[in-house]
Protein backbone atom coordinates (compact mmCIF):
# COMPACT_ATOMS: atom_id res chain seq x y z
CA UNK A 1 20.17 -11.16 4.39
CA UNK A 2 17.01 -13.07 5.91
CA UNK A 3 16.27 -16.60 6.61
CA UNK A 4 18.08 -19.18 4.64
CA UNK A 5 21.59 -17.16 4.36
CA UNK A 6 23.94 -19.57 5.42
CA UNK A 7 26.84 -16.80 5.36
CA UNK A 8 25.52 -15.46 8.78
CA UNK A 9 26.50 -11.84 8.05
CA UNK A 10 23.36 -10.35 8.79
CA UNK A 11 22.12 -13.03 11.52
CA UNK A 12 24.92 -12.46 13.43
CA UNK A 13 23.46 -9.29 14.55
CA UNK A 14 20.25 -9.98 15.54
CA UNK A 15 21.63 -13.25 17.50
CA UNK A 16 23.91 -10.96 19.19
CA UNK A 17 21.51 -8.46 20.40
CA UNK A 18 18.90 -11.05 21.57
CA UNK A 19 21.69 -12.91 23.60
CA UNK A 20 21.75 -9.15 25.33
CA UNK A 21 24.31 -7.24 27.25
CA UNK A 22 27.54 -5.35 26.00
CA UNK A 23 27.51 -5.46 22.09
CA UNK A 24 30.47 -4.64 20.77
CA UNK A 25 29.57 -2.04 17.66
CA UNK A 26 32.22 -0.70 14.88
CA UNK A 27 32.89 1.88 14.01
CA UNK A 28 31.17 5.10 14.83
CA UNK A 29 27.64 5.49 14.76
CA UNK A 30 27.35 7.26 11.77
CA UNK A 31 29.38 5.00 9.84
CA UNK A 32 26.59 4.10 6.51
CA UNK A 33 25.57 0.51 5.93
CA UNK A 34 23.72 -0.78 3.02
CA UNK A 35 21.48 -4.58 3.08
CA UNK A 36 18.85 -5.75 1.40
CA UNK A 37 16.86 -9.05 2.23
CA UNK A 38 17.13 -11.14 -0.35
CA UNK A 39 13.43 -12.27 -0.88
CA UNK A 40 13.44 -8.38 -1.66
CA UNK A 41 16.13 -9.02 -4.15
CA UNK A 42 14.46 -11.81 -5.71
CA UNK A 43 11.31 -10.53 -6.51
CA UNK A 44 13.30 -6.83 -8.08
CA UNK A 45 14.96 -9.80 -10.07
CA UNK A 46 11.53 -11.44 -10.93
CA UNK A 47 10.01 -7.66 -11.96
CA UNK A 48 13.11 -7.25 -13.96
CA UNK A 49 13.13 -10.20 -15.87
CA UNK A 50 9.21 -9.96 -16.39
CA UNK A 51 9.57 -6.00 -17.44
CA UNK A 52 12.57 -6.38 -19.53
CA UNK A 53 14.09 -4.19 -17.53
CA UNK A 54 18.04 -4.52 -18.24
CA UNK A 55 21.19 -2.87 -17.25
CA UNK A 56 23.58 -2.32 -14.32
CA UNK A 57 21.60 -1.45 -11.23
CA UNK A 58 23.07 -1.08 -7.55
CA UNK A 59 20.71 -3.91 -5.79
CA UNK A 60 20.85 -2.91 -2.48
CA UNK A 61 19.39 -0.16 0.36
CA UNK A 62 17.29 0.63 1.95
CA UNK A 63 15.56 3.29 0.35
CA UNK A 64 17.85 6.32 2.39
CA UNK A 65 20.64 6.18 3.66
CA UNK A 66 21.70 4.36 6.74
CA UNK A 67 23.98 4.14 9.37
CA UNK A 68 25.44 1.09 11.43
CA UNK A 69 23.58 2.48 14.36
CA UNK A 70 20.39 2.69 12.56
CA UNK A 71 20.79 -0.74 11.32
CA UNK A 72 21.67 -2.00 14.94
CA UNK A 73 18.80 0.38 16.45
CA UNK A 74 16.43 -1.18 14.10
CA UNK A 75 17.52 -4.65 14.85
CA UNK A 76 17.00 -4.25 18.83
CA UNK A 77 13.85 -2.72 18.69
CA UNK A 78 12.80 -5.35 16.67
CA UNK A 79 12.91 -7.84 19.87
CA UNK A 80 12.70 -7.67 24.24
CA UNK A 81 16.36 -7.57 24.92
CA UNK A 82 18.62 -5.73 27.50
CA UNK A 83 21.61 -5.05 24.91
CA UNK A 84 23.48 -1.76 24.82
CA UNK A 85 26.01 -0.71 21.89
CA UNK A 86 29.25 0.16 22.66
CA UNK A 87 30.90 1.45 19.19
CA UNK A 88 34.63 1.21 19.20
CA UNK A 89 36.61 2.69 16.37
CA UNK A 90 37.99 1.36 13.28
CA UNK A 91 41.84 2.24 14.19
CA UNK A 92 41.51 0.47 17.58
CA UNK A 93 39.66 -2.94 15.61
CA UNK A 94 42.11 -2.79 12.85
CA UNK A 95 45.10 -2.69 16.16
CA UNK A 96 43.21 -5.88 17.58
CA UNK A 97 43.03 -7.47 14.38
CA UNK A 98 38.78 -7.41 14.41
CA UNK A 99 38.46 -7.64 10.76
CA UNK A 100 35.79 -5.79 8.89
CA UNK A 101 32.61 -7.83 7.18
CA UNK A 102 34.13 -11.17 8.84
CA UNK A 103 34.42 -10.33 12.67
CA UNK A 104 32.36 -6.98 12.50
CA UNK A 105 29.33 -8.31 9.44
CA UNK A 106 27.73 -5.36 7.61
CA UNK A 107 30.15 -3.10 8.30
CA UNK A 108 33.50 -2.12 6.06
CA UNK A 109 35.34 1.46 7.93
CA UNK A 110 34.25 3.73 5.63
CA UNK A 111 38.24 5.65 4.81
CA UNK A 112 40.64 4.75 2.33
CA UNK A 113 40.04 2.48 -0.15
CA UNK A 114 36.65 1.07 1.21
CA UNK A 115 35.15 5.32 2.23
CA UNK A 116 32.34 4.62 -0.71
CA UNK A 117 31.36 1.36 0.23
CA UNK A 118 28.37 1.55 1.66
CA UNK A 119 27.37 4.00 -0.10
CA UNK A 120 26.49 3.23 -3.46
CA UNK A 121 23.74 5.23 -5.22
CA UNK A 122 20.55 2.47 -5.62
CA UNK A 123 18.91 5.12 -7.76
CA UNK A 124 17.88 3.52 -11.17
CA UNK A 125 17.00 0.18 -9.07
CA UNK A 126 14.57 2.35 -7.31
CA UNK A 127 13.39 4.29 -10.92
CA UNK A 128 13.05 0.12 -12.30
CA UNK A 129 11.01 -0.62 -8.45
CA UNK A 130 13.15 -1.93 -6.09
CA UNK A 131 11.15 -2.30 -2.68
CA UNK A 132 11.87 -3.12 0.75
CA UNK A 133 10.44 -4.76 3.59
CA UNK A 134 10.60 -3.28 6.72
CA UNK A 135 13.46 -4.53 8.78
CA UNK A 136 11.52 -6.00 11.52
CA UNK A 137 10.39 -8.50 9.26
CA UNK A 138 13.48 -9.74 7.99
CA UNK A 139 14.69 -9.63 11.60
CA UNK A 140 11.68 -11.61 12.82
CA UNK A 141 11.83 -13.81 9.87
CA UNK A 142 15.62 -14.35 9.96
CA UNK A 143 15.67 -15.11 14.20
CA UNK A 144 12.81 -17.69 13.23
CA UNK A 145 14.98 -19.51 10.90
CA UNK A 146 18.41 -19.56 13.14
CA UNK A 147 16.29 -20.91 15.67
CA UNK A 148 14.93 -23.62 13.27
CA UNK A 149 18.48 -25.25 13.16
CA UNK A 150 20.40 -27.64 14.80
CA UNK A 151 21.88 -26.85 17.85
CA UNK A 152 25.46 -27.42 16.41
CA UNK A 153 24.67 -25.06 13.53
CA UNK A 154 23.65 -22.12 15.87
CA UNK A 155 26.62 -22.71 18.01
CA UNK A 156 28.52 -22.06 14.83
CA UNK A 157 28.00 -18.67 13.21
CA UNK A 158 29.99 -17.94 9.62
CA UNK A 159 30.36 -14.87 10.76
CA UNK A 160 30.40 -12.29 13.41
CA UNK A 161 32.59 -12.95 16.39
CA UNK A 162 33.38 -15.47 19.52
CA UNK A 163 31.34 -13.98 22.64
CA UNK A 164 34.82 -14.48 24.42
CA UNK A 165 36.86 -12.65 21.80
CA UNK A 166 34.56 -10.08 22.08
CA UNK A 167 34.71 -9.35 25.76
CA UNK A 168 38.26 -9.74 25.16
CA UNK A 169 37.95 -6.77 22.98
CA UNK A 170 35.36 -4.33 24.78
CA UNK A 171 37.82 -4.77 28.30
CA UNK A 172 40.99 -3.88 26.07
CA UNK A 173 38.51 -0.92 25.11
CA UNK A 174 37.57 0.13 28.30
CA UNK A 175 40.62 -0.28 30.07
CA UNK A 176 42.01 2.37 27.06
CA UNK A 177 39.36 4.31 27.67
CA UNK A 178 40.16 4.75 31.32
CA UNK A 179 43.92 5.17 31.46
């Protein structure tokens, strides 16, 4: 994540949240979630390379553990917007066909086959001195660089989903919800 990825996973959230409103959240808010920027990433690779450090190390974080509503907490309070979570669960997205990592970036229900996902132990990258930035930054940092490009480029996000699929969603949710 941060500026220059073109794969929109992790900008989708911080455009969402800045266009405010109802944000449609997976999951439950305790689900974990794991990202790194990847100027973080490049300069563990960097130390690495220049420390001979070499092996199979779990390149990711942040340092403890953290949840999809951390992330998304950390993300909003990172900017002035009006936008409230809603989280909706992972049996109701899966019956709408909301797709993990695609429609809902950053996030992969953590049952079944996919239950350690986001959770994999970054230990010996932090014992070889993997560091992170603080979010903010590479929320900052990555808002600055969607709103370098083209108009035609923000209106099409690699990820993340339609605002009108969305809404779509959340009513089907809420009209659940109340019957």
């Amino acid at each position: 994540m941060g500026p220059g990825d073109l794969s929109d996973r992790f900008t989708y959230w911080p455009v969402r949240l800045q266009r405010g409103g109802e944000v449609m959240a997976p999951g439950t808010p305790s689900d974990p979630s794991q990202i790194i920027d990847a100027r973080d990433l490049s300069e563990f690779i960097i130390r690495c390379c220049e420390n001979e450090t070499y092996g199979t190390l779990n390149c990711t974080g942040p340092r403890s553990p953290l949840t999809i509503a951390e992330m998304l907490g950390g993300i909003r309070a990172a900017m002035v917007t009006d936008a409230y979570l809603t989280f909706v669960p992972a049996d109701f997205l899966a019956e709408h066909k909301v797709r993990p990592w695609s429609d809902m970036p950053v996030w992969i229900p953590p049952m079944g086959e996919t239950a350690g996902f986001m959770k994999r132990s970054i230990d010996r990258a932090l014992k070889a001195g993997l560091t992170f930035r603080p979010l903010a930054d590479t929320v900052r940092d990555t808002l600055e660089f969607y709103h370098q490009q083209s108009p035609e480029r923000q209106a099409q996000l690699r990820a993340g989903m339609d605002p009108a699929r969305e809404k779509e969603v959340l009513a089907l949710w809420h009209a659940r919800k109340t019957s």
